[in-house]
Protein backbone atom coordinates (compact mmCIF):
# COMPACT_ATOMS: atom_id res chain seq x y z
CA UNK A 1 -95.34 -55.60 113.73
CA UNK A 2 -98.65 -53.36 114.01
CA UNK A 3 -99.04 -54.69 117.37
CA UNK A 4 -95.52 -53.70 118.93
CA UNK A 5 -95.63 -50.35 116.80
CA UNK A 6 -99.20 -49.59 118.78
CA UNK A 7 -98.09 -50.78 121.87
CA UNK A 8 -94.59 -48.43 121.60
CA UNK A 9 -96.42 -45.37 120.40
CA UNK A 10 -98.95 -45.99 123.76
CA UNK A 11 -95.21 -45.98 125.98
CA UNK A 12 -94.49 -42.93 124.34
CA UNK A 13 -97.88 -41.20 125.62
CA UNK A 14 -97.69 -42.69 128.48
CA UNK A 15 -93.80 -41.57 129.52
CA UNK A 16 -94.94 -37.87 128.02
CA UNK A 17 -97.54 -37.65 130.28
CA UNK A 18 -95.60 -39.26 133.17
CA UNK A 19 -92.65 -36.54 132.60
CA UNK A 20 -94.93 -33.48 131.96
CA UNK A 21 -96.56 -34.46 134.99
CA UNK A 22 -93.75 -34.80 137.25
CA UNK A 23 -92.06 -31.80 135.95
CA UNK A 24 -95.29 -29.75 137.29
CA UNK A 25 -95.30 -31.58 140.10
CA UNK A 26 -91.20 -30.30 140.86
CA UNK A 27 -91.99 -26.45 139.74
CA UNK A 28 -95.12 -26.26 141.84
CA UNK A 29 -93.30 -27.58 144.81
CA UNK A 30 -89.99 -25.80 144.26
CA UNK A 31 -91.39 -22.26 143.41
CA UNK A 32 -91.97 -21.12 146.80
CA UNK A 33 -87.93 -21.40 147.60
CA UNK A 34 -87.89 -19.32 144.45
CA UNK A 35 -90.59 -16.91 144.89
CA UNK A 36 -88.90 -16.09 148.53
CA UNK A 37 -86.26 -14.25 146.40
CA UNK A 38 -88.91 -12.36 144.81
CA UNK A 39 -90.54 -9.48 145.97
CA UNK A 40 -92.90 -8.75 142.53
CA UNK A 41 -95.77 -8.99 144.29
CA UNK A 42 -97.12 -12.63 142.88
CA UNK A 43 -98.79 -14.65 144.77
CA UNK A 44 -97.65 -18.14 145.06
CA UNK A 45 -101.59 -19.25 144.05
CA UNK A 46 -101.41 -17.41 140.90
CA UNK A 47 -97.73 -18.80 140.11
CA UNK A 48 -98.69 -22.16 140.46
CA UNK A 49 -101.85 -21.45 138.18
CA UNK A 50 -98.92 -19.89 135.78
CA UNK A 51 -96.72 -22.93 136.07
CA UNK A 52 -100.08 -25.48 135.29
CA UNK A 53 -101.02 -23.47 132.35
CA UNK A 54 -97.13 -23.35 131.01
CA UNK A 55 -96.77 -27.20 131.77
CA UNK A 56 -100.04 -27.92 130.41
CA UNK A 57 -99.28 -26.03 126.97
CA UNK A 58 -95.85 -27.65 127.07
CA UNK A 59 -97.76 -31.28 127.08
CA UNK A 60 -100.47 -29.73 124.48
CA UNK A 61 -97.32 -29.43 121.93
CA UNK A 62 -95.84 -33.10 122.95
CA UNK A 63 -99.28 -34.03 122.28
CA UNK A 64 -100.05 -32.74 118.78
CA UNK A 65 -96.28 -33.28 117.50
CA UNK A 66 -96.22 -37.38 118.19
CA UNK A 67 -100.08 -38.18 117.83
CA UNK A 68 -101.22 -39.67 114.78
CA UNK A 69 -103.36 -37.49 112.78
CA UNK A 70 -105.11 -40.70 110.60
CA UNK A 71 -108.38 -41.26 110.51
CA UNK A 72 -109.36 -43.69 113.61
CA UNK A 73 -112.92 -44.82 111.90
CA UNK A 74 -115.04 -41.88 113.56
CA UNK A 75 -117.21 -40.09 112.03
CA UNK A 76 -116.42 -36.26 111.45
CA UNK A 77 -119.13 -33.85 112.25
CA UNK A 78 -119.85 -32.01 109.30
CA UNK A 79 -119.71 -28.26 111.21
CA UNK A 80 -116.02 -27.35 112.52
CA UNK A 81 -116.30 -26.08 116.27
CA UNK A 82 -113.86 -23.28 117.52
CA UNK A 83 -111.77 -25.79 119.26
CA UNK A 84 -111.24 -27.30 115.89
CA UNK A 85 -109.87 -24.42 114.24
CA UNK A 86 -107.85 -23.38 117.09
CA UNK A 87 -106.31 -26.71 117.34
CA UNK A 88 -106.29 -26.57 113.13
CA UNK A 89 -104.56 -22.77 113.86
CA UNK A 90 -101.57 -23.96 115.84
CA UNK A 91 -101.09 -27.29 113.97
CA UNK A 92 -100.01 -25.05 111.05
CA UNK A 93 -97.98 -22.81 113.07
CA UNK A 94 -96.25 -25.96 114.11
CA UNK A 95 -95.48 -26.95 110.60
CA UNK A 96 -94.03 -23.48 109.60
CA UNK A 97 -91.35 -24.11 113.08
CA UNK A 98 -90.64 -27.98 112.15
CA UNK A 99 -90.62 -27.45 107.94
CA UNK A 100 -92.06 -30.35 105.91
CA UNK A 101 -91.23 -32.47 108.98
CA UNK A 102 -95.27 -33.07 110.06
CA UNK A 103 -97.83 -34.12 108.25
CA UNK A 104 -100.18 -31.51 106.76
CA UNK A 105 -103.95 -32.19 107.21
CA UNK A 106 -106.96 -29.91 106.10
CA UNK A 107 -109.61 -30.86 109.21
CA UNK A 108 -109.19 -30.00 113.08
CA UNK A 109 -111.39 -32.42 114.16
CA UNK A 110 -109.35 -35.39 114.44
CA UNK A 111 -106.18 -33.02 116.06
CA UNK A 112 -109.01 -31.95 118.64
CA UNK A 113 -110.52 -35.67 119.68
CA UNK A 114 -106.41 -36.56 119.63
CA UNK A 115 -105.60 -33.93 121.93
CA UNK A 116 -108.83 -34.01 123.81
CA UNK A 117 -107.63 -37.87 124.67
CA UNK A 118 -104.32 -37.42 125.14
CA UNK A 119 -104.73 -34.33 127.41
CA UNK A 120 -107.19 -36.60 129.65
CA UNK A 121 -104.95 -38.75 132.06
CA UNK A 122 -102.86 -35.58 132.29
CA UNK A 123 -105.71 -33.92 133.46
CA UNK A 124 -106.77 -36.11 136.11
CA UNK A 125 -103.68 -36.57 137.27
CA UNK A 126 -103.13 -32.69 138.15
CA UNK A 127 -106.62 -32.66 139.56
CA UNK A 128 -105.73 -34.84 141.94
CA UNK A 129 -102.46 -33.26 143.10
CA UNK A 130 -103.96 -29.93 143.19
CA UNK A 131 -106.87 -31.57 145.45
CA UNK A 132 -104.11 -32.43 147.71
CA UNK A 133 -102.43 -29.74 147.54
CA UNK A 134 -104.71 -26.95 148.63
CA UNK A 135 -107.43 -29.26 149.42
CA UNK A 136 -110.26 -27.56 147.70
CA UNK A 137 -113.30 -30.56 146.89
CA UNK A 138 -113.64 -31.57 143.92
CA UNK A 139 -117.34 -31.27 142.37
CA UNK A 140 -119.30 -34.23 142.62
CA UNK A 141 -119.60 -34.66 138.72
CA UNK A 142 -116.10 -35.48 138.25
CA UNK A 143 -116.44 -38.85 139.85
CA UNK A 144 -118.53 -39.80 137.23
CA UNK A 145 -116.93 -40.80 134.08
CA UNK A 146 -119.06 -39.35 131.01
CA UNK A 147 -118.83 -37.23 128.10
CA UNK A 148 -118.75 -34.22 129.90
CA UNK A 149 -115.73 -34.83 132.17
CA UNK A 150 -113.61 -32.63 130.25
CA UNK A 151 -115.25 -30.08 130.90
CA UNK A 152 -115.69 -30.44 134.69
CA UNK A 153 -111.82 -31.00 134.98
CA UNK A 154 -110.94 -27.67 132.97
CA UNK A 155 -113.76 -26.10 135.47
CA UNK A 156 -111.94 -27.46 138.46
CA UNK A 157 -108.44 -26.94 136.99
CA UNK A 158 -109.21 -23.38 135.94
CA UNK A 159 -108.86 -24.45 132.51
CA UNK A 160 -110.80 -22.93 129.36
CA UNK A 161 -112.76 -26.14 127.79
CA UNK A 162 -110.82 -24.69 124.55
CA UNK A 163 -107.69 -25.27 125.69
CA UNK A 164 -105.68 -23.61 122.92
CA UNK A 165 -106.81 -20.26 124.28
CA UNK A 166 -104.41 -20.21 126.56
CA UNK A 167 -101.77 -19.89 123.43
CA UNK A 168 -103.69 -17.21 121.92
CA UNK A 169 -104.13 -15.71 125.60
CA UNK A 170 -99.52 -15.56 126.16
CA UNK A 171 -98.65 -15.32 121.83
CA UNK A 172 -97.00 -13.40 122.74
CA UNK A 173 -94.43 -15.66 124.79
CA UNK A 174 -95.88 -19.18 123.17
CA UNK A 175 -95.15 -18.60 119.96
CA UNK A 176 -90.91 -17.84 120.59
CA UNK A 177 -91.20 -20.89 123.08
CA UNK A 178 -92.61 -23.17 120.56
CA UNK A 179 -90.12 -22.05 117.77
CA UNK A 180 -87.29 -23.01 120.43
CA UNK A 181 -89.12 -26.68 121.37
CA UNK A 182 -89.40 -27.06 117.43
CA UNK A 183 -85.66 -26.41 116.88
CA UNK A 184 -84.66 -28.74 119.74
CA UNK A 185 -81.97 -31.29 117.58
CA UNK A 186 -83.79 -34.02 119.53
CA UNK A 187 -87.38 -32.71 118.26
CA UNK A 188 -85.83 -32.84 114.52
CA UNK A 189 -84.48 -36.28 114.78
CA UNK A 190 -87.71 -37.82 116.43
CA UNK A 191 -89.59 -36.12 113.67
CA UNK A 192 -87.13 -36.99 110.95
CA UNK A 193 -87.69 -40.67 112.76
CA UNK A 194 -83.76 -40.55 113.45
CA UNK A 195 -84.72 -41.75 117.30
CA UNK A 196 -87.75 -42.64 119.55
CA UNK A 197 -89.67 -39.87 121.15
CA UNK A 198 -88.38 -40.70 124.64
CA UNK A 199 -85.97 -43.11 125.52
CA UNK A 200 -85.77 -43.75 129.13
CA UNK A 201 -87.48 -41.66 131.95
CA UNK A 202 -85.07 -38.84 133.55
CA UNK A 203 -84.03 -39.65 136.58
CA UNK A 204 -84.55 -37.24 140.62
CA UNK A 205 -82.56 -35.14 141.53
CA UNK A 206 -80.08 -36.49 144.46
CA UNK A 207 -77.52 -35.51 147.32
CA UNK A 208 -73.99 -36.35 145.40
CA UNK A 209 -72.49 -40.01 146.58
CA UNK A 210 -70.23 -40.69 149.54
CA UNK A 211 -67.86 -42.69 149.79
CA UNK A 212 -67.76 -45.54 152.21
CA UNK A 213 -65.15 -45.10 154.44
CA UNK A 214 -65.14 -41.41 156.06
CA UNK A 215 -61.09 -41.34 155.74
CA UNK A 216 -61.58 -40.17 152.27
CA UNK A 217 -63.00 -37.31 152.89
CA UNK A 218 -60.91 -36.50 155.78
CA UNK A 219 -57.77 -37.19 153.28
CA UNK A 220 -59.90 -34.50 150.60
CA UNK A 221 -60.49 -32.26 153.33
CA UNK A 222 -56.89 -32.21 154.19
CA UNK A 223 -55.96 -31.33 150.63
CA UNK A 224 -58.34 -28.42 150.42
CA UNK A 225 -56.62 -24.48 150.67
CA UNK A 226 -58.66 -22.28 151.17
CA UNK A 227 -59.30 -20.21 148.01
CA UNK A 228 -58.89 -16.75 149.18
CA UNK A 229 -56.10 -16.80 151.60
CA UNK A 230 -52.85 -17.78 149.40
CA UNK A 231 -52.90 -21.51 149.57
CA UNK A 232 -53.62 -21.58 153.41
CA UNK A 233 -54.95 -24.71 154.50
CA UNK A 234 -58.66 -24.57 155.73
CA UNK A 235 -59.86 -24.71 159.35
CA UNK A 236 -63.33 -25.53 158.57
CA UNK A 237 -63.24 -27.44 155.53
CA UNK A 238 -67.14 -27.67 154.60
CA UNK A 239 -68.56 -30.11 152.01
CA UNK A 240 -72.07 -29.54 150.26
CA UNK A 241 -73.66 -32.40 149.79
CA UNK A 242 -76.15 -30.52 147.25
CA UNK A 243 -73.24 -30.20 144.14
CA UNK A 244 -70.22 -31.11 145.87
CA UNK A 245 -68.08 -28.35 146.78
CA UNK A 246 -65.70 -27.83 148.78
CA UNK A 247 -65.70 -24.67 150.99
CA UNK A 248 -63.77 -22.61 153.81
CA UNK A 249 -66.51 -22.25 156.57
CA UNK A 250 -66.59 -20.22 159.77
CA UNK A 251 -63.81 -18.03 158.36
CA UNK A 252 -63.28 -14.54 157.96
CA UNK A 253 -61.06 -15.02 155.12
CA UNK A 254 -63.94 -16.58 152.75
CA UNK A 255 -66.56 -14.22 154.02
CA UNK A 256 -69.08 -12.11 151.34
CA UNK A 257 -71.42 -9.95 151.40
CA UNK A 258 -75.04 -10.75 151.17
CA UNK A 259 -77.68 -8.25 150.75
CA UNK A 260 -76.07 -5.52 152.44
CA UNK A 261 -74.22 -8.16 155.06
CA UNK A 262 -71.41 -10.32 155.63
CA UNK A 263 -72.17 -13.76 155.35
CA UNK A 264 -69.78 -17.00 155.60
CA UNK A 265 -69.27 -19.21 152.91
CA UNK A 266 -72.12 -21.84 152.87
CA UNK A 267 -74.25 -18.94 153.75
CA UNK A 268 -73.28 -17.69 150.62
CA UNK A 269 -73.23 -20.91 148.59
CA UNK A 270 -77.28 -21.62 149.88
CA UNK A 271 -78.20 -18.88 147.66
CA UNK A 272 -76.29 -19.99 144.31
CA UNK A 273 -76.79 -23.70 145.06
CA UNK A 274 -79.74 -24.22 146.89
CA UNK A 275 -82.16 -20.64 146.65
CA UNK A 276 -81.49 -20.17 150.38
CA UNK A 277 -81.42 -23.65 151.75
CA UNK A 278 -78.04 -26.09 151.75
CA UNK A 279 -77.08 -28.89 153.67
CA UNK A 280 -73.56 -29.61 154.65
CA UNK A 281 -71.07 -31.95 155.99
CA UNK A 282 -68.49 -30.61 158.36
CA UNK A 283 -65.54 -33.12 157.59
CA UNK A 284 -63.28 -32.16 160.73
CA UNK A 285 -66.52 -32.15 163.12
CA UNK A 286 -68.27 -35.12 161.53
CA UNK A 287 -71.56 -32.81 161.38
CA UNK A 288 -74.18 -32.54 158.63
CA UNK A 289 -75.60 -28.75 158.66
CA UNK A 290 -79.07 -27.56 157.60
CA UNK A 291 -79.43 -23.48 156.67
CA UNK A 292 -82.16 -21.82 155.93
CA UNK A 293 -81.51 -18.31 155.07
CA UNK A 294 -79.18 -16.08 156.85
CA UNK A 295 -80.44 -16.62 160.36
CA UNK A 296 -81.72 -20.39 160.69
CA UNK A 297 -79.66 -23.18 160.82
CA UNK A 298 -79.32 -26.32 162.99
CA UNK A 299 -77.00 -29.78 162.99
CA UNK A 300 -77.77 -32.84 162.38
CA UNK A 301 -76.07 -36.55 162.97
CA UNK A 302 -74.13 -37.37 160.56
CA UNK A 303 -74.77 -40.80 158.49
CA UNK A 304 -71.35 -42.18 159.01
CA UNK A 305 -70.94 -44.52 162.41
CA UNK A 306 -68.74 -46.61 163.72
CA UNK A 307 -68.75 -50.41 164.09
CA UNK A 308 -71.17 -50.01 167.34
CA UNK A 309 -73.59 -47.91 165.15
CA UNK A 310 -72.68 -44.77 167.09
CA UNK A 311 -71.49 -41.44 165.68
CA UNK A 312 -68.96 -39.70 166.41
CA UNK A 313 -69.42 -35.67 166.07
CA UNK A 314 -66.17 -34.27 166.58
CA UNK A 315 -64.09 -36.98 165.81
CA UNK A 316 -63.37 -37.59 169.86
CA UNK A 317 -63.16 -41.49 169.63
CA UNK A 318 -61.01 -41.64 166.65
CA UNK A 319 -62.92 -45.11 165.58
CA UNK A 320 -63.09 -45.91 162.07
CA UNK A 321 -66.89 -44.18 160.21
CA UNK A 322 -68.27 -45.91 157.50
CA UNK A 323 -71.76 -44.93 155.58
CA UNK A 324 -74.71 -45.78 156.88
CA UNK A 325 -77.45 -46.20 153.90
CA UNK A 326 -79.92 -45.83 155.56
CA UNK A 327 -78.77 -42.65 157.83
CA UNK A 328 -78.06 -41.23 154.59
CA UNK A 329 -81.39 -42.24 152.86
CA UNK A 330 -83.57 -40.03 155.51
CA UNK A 331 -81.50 -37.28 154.73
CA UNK A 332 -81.97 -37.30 151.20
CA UNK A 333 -85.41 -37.50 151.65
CA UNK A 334 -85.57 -34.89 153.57
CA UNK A 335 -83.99 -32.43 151.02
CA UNK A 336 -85.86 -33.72 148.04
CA UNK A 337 -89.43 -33.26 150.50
CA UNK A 338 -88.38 -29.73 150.74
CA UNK A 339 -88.31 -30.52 154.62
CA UNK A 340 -84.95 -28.92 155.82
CA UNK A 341 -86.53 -25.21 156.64
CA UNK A 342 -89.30 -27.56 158.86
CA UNK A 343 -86.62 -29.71 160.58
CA UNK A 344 -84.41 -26.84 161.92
CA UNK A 345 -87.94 -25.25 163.15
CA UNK A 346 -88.41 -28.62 165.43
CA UNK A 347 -85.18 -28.61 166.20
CA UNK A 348 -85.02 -24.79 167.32
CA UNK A 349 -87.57 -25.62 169.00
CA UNK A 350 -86.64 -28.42 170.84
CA UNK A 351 -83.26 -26.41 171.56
CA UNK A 352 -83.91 -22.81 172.16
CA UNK A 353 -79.44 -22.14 172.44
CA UNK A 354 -79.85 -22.90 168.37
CA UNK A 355 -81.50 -19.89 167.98
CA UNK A 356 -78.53 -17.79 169.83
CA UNK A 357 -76.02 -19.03 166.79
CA UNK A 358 -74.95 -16.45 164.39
CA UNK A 359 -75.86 -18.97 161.37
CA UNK A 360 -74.74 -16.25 158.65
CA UNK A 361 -71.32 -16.61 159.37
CA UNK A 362 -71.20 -20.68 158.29
């Protein structure tokens, strides 16, 4: 019973940090689309620094609300450091936000060797992303596991070695974020031990599902009015494969305006959907579409062939289409790599009349 109680509450640590982890790992890579909308002035080096130190403080508070606080047979240092009051500080700031609901304790230094361990693998983990990343070399001391290796990942990481300074540095903010994490239902029943701290992993985002056979979506298509012109059927029925809507493309009817222009429907929808970037299937032209902005676009082949494993853009042939996986696959990778705004740059490239189309109006 000990045994399978250890080995869960090591699954637990090991799912936070896998989650905390790839959740930086999403904002980091998904905050330039963002921070194109923005014109505050931040750079995107300092946002990602923001979005590491929000993460990090996010896993700091995962950390010290589902460690164990007993005794693990070291022996405490008589003196109390700063890190151990800090940690000591915020541990009873977390029991005021969760009520009786944590354990109180008197001494900081077993909260700081907990968090000090449990704050590790995430640590090495983002050093190694961030090496990759921007490619700045990591120091030579950090390939030597020792004592001190905490302190040469904060170094690289831009991390205090007292890592609860970087509450006392944003109180400000921290303090009404941590009162909402604390209130979470699901953070009250794992603490009232109603449920386990984490009960599967959450799964990536994906492109919605297709059906097999590309009638259906012509029959769906066919169905589809378009929403501003009185229950008019659509020329250009338009399907996003992002959240699946429907929309009236290349229309005048369903056109917007966009910053000061008129824009076409899925020109539109990139910004509410996607932050600037969509991709789209064309039912009537059997054509996948890639925007970026309001002035780059380009088509793509669609995944749906025939029975000789040829496509058929415009619906010429008239031969059944059925889903290719596979087709499919490389276009879902594509989105979820962030890659679209770099394909319809080779492809502009590789077709200079792409650059002639007046994309906006999609």
């Amino acid at each position: 019973m000990e045994y399978a109680q250890g080995f869960k509450k090591q699954m637990n640590k090991r799912i936070h940090l896998l989650l905390c982890f790839l959740l930086q790992v999403n904002l980091v890579l998904s905050f330039p689309a963002i921070h194109c909308q923005d014109f505050s002035g931040v750079s995107l080096g300092t946002g990602d620094l923001h979005l590491f130190h929000l993460v990090t403080m996010a896993h700091i508070i995962q950390i010290l609300l589902t460690s164990s606080t007993e005794e693990n047979g070291m022996d405490q240092e008589n003196t109390s450091s700063e890190e151990e009051v800090a940690v000591l500080t915020l541990y009873k700031f977390l029991c005021q936000c969760t009520g009786s609901a944590l354990k109180e304790i008197s001494s900081g230094w077993h909260l700081w060797k907990n968090l000090k361990a449990g704050i590790m693998p995430f640590l090495r983990c983002s050093a190694l992303f961030f090496h990759y990343l921007n490619g700045v070399p990591a120091p030579s001391e950090m390939e030597v596991s020792g004592t001190n290796q905490f302190e040469h990942l904060c170094s690289y990481l831009s991390l205090p070695n007292n890592l609860t300074c970087l509450f006392q540095e944003n109180s400000d903010i921290m303090n009404t974020l941590i009162e909402s994490w604390c209130s979470n239902n699901e953070v009250k029943r794992y603490l009232e031990g109603k449920r386990h701290a984490i009960s599967y992993a959450r799964e990536s985002n994906k492109l919605i599902d297709l059906p097999d056979d590309y009638s259906c979506l012509i029959n769906q298509a066919s169905n589809f009015s378009c929403p501003k012109s009185g229950g008019d059927k659509s020329r250009a029925p338009t399907l996003c494969l992002v959240c699946g809507t429907m929309l009236c493309s290349q229309s005048y009817c369903c056109q917007t305006e966009l910053e000061g222009e008129d824009v076409g429907a899925c020109t539109a929808h990139t910004y509410t959907c996607g932050s600037g970037v969509g991709i789209f299937l064309r039912v009537r032209e059997c054509q996948v579409l890639f925007l970026a902005g309001k002035t780059k676009g380009c088509f793509y082949p669609p995944p749906y062939l025939d029975d000789y494993g040829e496509t058929d853009q415009g619906l010429r042939r008239g031969n059944p289409l059925h889903l290719c996986k596979e087709r499919f696959k490389k276009i879902q990778k594509l989105w979820q790599q962030h890659s679209i705004t770099e394909e319809i740059g080779h492809a502009q490239e590789a077709n200079q009349t792409l650059v002639g189309i007046d994309w906006q109006h999609l």
